[in-house]
N, C-alpha and C. Protein backbone atom coordinates (compact mmCIF):
# COMPACT_ATOMS: atom_id res chain seq x y z
N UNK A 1 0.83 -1.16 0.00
CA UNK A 1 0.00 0.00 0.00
C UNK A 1 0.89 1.25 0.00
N UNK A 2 0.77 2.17 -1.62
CA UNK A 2 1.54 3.43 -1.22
C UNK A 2 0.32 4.60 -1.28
N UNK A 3 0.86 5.38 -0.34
CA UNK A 3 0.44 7.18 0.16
C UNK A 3 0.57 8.04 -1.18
N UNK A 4 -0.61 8.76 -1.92
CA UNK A 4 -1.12 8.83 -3.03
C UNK A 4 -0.86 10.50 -2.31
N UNK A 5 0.76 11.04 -2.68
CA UNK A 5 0.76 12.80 -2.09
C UNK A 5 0.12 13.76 -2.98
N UNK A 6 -0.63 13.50 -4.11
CA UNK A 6 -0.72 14.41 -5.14
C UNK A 6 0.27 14.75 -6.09
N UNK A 7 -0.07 15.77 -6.92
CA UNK A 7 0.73 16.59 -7.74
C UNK A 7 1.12 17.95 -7.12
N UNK A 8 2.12 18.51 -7.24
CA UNK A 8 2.45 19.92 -7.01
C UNK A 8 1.63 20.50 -7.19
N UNK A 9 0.60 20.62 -8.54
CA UNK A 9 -0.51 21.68 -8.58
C UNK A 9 -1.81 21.42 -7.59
N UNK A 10 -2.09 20.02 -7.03
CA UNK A 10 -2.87 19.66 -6.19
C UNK A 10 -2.68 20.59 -5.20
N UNK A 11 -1.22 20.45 -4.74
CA UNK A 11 -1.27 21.19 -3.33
C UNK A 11 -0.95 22.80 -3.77
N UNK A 12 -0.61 23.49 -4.93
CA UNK A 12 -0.66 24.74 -5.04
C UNK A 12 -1.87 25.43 -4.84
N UNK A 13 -3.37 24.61 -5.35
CA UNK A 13 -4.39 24.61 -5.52
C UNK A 13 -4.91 24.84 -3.88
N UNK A 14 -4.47 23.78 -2.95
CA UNK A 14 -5.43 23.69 -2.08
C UNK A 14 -4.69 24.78 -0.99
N UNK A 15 -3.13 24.94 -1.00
CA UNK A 15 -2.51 26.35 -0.27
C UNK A 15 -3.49 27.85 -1.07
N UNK A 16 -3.87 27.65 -1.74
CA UNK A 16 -4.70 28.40 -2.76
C UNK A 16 -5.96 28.95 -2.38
N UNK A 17 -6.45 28.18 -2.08
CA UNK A 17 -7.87 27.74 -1.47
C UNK A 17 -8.32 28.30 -0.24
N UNK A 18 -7.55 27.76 0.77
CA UNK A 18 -7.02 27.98 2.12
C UNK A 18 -7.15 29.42 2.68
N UNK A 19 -5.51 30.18 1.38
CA UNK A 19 -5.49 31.53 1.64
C UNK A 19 -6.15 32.37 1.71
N UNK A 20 -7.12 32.17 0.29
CA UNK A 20 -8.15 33.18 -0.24
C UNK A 20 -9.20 32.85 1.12
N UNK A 21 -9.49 31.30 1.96
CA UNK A 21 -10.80 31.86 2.69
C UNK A 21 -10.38 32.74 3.49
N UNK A 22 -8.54 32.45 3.72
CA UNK A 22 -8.82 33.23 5.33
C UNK A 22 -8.63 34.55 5.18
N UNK A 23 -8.09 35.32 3.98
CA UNK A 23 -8.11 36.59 3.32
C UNK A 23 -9.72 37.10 3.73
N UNK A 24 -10.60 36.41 2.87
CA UNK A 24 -12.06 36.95 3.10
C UNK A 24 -12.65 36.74 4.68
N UNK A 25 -12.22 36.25 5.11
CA UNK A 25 -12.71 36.21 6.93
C UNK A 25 -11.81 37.17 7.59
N UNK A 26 -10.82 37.68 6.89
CA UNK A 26 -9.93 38.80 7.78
C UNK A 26 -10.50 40.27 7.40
N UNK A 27 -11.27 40.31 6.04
CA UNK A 27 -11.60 41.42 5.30
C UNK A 27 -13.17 41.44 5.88
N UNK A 28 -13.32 40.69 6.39
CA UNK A 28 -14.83 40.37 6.86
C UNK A 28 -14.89 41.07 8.37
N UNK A 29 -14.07 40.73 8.59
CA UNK A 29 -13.77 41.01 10.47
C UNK A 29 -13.52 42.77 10.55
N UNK A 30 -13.13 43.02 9.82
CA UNK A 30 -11.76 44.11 9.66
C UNK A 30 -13.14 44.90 9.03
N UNK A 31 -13.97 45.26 8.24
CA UNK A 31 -14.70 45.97 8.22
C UNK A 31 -15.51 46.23 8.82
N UNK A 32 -15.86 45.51 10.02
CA UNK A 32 -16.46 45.41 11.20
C UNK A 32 -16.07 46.58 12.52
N UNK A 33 -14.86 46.42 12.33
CA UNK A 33 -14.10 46.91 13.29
C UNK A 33 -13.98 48.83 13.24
N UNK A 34 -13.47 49.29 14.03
CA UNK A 34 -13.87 51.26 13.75
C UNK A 34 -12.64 50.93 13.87
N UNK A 35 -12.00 52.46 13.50
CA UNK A 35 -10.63 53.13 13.81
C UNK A 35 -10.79 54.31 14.28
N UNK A 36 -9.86 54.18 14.97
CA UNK A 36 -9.79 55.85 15.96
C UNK A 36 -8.48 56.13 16.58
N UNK A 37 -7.91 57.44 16.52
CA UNK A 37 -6.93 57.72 17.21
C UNK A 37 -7.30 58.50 18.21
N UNK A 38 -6.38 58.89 19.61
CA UNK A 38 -6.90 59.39 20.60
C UNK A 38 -5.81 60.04 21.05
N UNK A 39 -5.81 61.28 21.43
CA UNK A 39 -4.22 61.61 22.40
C UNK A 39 -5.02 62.63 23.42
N UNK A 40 -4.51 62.78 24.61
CA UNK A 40 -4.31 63.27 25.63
C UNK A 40 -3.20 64.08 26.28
N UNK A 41 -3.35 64.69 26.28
CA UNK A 41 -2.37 66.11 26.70
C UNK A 41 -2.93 67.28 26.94
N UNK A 42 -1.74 68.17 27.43
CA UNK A 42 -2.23 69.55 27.78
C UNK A 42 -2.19 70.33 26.63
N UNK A 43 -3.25 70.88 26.21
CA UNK A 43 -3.58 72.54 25.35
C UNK A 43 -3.90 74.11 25.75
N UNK A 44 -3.42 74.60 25.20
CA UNK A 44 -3.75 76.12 25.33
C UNK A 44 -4.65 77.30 24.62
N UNK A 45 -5.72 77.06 25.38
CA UNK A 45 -6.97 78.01 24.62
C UNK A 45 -6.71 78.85 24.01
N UNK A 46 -6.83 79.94 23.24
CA UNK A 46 -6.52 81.17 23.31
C UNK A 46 -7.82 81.82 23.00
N UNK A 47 -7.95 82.74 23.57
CA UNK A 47 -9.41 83.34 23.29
C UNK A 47 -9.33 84.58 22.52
N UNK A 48 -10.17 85.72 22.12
CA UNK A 48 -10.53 86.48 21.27
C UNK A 48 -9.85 87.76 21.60
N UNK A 49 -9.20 88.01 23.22
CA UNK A 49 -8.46 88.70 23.56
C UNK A 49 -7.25 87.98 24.29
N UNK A 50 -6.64 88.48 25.29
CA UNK A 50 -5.15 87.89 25.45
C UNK A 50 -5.64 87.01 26.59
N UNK A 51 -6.45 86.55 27.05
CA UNK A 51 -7.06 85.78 27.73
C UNK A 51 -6.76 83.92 27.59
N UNK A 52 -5.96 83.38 28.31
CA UNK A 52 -5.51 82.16 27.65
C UNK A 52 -6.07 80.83 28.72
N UNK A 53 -6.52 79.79 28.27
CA UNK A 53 -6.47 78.76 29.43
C UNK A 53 -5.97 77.73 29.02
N UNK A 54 -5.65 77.06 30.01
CA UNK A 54 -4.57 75.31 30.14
C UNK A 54 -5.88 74.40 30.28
N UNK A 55 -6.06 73.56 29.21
CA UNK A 55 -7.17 72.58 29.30
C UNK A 55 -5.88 71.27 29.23
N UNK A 56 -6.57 70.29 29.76
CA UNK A 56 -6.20 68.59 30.20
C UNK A 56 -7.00 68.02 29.04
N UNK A 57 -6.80 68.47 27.39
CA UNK A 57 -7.59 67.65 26.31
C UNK A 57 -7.37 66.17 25.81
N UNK A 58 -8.67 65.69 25.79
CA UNK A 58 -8.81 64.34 25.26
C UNK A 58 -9.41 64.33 23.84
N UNK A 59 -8.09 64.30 22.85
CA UNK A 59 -9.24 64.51 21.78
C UNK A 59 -9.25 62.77 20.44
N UNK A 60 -10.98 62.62 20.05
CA UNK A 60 -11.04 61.30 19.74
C UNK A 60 -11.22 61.54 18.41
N UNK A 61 -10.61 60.98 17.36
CA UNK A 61 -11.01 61.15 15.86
C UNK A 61 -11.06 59.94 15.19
N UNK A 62 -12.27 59.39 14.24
CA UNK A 62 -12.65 58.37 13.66
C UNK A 62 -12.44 58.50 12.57
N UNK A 63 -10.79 57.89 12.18
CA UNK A 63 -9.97 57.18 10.73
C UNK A 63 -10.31 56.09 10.37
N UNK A 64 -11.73 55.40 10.32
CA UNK A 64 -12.76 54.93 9.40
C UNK A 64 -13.24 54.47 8.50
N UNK A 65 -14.04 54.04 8.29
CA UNK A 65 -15.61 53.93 7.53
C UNK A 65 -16.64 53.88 8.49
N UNK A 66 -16.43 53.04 9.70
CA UNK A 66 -17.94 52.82 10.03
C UNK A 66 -17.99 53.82 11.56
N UNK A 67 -18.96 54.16 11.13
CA UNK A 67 -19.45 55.22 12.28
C UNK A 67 -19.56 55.04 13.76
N UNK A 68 -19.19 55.39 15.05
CA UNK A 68 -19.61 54.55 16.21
C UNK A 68 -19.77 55.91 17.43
N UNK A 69 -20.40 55.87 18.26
CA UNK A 69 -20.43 56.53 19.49
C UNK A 69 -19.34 56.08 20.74
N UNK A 70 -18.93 57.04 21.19
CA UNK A 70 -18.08 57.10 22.48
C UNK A 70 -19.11 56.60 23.45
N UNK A 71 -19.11 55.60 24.06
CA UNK A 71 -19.87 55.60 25.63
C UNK A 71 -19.24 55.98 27.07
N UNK A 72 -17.91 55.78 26.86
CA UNK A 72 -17.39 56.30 28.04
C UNK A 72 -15.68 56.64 28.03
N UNK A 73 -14.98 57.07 29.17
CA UNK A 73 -14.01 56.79 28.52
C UNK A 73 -13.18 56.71 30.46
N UNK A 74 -12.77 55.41 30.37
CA UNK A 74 -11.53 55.20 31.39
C UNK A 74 -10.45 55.74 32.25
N UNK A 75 -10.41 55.09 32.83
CA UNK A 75 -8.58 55.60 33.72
C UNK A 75 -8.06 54.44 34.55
N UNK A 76 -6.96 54.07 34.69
CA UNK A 76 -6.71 53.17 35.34
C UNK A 76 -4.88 54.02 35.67
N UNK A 77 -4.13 53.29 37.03
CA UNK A 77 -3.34 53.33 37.14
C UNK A 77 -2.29 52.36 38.56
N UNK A 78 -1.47 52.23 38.36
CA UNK A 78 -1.05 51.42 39.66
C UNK A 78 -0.43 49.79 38.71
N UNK A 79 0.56 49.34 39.32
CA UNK A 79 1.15 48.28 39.18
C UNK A 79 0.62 47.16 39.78
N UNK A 80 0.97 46.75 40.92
CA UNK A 80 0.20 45.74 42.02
C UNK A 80 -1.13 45.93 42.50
N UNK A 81 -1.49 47.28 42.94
CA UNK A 81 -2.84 47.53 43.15
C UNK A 81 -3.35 48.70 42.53
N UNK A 82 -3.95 48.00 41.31
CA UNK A 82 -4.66 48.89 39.83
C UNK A 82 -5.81 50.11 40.84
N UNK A 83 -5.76 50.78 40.08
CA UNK A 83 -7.07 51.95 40.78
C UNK A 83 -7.62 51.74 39.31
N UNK A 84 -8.62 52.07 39.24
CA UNK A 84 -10.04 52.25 37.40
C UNK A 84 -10.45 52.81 38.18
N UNK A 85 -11.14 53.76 37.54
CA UNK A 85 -12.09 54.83 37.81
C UNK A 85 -12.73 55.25 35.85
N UNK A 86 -13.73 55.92 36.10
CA UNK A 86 -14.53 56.43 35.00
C UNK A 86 -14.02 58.38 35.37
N UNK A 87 -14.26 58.85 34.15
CA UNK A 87 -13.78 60.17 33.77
C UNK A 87 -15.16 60.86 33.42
N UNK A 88 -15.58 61.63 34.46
CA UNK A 88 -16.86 61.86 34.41
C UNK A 88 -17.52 63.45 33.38
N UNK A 89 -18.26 63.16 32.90
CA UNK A 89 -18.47 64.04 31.73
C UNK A 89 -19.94 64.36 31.55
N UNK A 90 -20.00 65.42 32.11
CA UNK A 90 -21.56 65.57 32.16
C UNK A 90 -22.17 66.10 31.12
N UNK A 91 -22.71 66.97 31.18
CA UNK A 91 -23.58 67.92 30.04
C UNK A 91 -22.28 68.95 29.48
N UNK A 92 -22.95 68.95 27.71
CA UNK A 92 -21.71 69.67 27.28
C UNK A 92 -21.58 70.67 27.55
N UNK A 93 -20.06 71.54 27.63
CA UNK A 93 -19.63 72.83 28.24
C UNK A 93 -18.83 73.41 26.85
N UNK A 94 -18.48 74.64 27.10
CA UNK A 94 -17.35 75.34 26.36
C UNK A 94 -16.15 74.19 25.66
N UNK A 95 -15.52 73.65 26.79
CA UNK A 95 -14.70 73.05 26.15
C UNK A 95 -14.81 71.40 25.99
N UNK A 96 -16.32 70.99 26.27
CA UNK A 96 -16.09 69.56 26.40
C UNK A 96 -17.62 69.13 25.79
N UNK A 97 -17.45 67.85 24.83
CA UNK A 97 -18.79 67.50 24.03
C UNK A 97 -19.31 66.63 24.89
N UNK A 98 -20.63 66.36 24.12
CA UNK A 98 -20.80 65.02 25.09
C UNK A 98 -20.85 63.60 25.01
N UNK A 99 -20.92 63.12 25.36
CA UNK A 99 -20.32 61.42 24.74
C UNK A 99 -20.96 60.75 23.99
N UNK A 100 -22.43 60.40 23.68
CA UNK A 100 -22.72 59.63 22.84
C UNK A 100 -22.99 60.22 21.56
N UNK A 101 -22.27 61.50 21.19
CA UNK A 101 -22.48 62.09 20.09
C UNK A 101 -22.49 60.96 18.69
N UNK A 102 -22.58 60.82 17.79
CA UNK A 102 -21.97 60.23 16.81
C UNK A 102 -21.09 60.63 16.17
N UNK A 103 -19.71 59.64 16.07
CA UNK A 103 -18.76 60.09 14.95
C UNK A 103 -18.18 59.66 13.70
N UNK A 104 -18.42 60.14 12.46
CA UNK A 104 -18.84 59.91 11.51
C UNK A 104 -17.16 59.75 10.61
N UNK A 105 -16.50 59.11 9.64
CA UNK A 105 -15.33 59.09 9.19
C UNK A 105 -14.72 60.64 9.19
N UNK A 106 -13.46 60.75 10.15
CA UNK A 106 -12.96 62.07 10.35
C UNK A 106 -13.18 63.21 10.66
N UNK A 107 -14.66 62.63 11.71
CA UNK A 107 -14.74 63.36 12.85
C UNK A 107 -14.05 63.59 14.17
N UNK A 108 -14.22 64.22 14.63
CA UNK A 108 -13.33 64.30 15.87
C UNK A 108 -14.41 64.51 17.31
N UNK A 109 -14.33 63.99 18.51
CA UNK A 109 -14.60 64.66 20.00
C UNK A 109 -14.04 65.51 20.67
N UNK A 110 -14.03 66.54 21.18
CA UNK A 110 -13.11 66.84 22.24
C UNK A 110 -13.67 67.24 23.39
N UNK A 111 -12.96 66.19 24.73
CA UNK A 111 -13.11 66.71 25.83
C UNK A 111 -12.18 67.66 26.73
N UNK A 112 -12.76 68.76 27.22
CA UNK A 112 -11.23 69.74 27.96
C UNK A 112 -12.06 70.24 29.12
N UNK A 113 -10.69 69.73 29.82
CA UNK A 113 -10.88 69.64 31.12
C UNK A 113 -9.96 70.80 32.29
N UNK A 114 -10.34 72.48 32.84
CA UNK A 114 -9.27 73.25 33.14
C UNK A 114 -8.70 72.65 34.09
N UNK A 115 -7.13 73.00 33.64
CA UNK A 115 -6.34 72.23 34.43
C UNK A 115 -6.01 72.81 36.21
N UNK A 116 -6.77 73.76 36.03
CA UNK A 116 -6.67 74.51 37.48
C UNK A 116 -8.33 74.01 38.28
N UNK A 117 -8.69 73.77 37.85
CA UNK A 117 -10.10 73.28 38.48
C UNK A 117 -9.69 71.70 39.48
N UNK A 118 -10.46 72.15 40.84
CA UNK A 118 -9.66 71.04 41.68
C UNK A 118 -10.92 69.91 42.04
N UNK A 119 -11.77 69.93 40.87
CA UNK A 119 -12.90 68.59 40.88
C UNK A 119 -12.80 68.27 40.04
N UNK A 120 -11.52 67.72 38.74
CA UNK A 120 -11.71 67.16 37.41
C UNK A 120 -11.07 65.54 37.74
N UNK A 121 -10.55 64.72 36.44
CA UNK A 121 -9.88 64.19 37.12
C UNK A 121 -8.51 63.89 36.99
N UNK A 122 -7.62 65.37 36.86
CA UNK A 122 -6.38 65.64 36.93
C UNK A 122 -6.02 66.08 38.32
N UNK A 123 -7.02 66.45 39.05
CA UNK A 123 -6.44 66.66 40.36
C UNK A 123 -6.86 65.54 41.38
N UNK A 124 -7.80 64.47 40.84
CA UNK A 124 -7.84 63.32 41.26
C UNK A 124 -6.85 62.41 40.99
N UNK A 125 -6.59 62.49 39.47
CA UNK A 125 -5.30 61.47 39.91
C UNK A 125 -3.96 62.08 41.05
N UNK A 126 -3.47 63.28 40.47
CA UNK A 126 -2.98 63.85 42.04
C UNK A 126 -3.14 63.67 42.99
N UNK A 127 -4.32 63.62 43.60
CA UNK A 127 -4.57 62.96 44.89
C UNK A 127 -4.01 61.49 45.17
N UNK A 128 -4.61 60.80 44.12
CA UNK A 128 -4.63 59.58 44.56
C UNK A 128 -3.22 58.72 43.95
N UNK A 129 -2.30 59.18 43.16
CA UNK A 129 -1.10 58.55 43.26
C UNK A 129 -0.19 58.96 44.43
N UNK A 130 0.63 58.59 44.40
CA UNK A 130 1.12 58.35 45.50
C UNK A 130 2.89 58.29 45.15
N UNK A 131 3.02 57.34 43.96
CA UNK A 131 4.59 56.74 43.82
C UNK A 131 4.72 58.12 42.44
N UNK A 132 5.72 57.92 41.72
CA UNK A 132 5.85 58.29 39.93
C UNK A 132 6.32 57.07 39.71
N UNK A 133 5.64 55.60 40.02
CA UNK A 133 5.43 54.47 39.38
C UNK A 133 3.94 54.74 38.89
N UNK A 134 2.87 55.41 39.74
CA UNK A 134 1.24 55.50 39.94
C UNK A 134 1.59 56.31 38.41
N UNK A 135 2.38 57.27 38.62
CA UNK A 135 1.34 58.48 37.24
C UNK A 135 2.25 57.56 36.42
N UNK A 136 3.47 56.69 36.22
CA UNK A 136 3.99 56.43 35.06
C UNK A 136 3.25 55.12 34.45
N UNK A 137 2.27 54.87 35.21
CA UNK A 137 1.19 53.77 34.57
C UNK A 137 -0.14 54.36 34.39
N UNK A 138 -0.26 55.36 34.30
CA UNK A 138 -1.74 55.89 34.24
C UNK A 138 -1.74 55.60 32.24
N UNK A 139 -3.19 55.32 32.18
CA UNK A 139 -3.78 54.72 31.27
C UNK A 139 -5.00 55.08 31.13
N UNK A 140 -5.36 55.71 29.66
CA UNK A 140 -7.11 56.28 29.53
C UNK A 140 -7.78 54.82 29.00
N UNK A 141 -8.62 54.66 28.59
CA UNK A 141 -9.13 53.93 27.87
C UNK A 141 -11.05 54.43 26.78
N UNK A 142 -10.64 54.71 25.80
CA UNK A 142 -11.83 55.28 25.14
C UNK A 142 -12.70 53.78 24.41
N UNK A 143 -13.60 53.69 25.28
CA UNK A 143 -15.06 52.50 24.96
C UNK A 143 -15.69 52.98 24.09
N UNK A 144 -15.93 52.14 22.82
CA UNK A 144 -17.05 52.29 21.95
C UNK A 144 -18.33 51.62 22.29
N UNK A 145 -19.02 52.15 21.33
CA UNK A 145 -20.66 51.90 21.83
C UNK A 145 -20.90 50.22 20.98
N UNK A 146 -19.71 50.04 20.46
CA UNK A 146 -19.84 48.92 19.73
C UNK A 146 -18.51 47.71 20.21
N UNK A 147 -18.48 48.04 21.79
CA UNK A 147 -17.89 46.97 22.68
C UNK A 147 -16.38 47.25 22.37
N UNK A 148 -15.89 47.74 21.59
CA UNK A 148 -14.53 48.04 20.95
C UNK A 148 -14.13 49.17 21.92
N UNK A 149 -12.63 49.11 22.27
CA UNK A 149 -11.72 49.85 23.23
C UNK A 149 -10.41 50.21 22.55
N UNK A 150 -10.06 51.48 22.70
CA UNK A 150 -8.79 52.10 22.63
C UNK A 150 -7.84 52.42 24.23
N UNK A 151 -6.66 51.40 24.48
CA UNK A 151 -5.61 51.70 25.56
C UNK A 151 -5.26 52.80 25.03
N UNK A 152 -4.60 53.97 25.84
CA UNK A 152 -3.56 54.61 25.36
C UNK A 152 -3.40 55.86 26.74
N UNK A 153 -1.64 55.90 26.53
CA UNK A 153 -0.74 56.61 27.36
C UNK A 153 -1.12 58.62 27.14
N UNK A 154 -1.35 59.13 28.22
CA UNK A 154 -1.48 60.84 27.88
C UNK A 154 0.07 61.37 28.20
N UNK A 155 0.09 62.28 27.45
CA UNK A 155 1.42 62.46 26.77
C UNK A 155 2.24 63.30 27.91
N UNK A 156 3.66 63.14 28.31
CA UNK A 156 4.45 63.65 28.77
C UNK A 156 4.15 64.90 29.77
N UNK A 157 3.72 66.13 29.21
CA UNK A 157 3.94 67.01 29.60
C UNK A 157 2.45 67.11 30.66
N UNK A 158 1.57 66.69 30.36
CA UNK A 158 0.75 66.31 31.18
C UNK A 158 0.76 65.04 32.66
N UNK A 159 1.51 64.15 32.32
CA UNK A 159 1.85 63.43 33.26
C UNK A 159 2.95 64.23 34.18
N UNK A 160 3.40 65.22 33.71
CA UNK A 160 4.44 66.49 34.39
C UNK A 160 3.58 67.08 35.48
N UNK A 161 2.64 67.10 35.03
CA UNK A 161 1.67 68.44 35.80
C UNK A 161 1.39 67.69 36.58
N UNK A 162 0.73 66.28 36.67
CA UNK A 162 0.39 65.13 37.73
C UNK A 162 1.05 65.20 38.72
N UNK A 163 2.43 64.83 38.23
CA UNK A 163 3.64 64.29 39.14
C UNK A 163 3.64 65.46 39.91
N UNK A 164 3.82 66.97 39.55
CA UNK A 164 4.06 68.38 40.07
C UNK A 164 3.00 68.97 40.96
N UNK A 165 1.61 68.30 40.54
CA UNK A 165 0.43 68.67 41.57
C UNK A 165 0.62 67.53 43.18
N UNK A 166 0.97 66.16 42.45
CA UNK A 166 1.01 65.05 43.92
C UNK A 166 2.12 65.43 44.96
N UNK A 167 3.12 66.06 44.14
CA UNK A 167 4.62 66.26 45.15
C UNK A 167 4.29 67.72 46.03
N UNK A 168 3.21 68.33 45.20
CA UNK A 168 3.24 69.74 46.21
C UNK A 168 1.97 68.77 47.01
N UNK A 169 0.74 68.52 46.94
CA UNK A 169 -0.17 67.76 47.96
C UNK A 169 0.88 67.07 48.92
N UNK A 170 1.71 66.34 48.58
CA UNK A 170 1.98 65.66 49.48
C UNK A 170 3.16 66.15 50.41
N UNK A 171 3.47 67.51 49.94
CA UNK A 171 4.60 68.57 50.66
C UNK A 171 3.89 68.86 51.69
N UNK A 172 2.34 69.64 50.96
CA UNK A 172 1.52 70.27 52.18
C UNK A 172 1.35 69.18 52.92
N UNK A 173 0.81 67.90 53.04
CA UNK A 173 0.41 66.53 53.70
C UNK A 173 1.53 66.65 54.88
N UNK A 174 3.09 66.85 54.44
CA UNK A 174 3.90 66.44 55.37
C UNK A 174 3.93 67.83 55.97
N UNK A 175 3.57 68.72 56.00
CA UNK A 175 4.09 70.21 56.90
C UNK A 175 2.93 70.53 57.61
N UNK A 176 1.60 69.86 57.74
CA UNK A 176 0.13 69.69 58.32
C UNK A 176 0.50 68.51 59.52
N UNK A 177 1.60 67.54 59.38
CA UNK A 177 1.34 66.58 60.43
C UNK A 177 2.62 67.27 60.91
């Protein structure tokens, strides 16, 4: 009894075969899916006279086809013992939309948050880190309304202001006891 391997074109045919389904199940998946970029950092208003403010912006833009709503958007930070919290966003203001807007291919969101205001949650994470291990793991996370999530790091000069708000809290902390 001999093992009947085919012809070369047999198996060109069926590597052939193969490829093309899993091509169309990746093109299948993949149009399913949204795109979005997101960055976080500090901006500078400028207004109509010399009047300037420091916003904590989150801004979300949908590089696309398919359309999706923001439902919420994250925070997490800490190594061994994670903190999550939600980034609370109420009714829209001057500098901040509101979340389940729809965003349509190369639209954009923006949330801004003043960075001198001591109920956002830039002066919460201040509070609540503790190490510059805490702010060097802080992490947003932007949820779609279609179960889909964006991780991503807020940029440098903002994690500056973190680190610079927790070290003076925790200056005053030590000159109070």
């Amino acid at each position: 009894m001999e093992i009947d391997w085919g012809s070369v074109a047999d198996w060109a045919s069926a590597f052939g075969s193969v490829s093309a389904a899993l091509v169309a199940l990746y093109l299948a998946k993949s149009s399913q899916r949204v795109n979005l970029t997101a960055f976080c950092g500090i901006r500078i208003i400028v207004g109509g006279g010399f009047a300037t403010e420091k916003l904590a912006s989150i801004m979300v833009t949908n590089t696309g086809d398919r359309p999706f709503k923001i439902s919420s958007i994250t925070i997490r930070h800490g190594v061994i013992k994670k903190q999550h919290g939600f980034i609370k966003i109420g009714a829209p203001t001057e500098h901040c939309e509101s979340l389940l807007r729809l965003l349509n291919d190369g639209d954009q969101a923006h949330f801004g948050f003043p960075l001198e205001d001591v109920n956002n949650w830039v002066s919460a994470m201040a509070r609540d880190c503790r190490t510059d291990l805490d702010i060097a793991t802080i992490r947003l996370t932007i949820h779609c309304s279609n179960g889909q999530s964006l991780k991503f790091k807020p940029e440098k000069p903002l994690l500056d202001f973190i680190r610079a708000k927790m070290r003076m809290l925790q200056n005053i902390d030590v000159k109070i006891v």
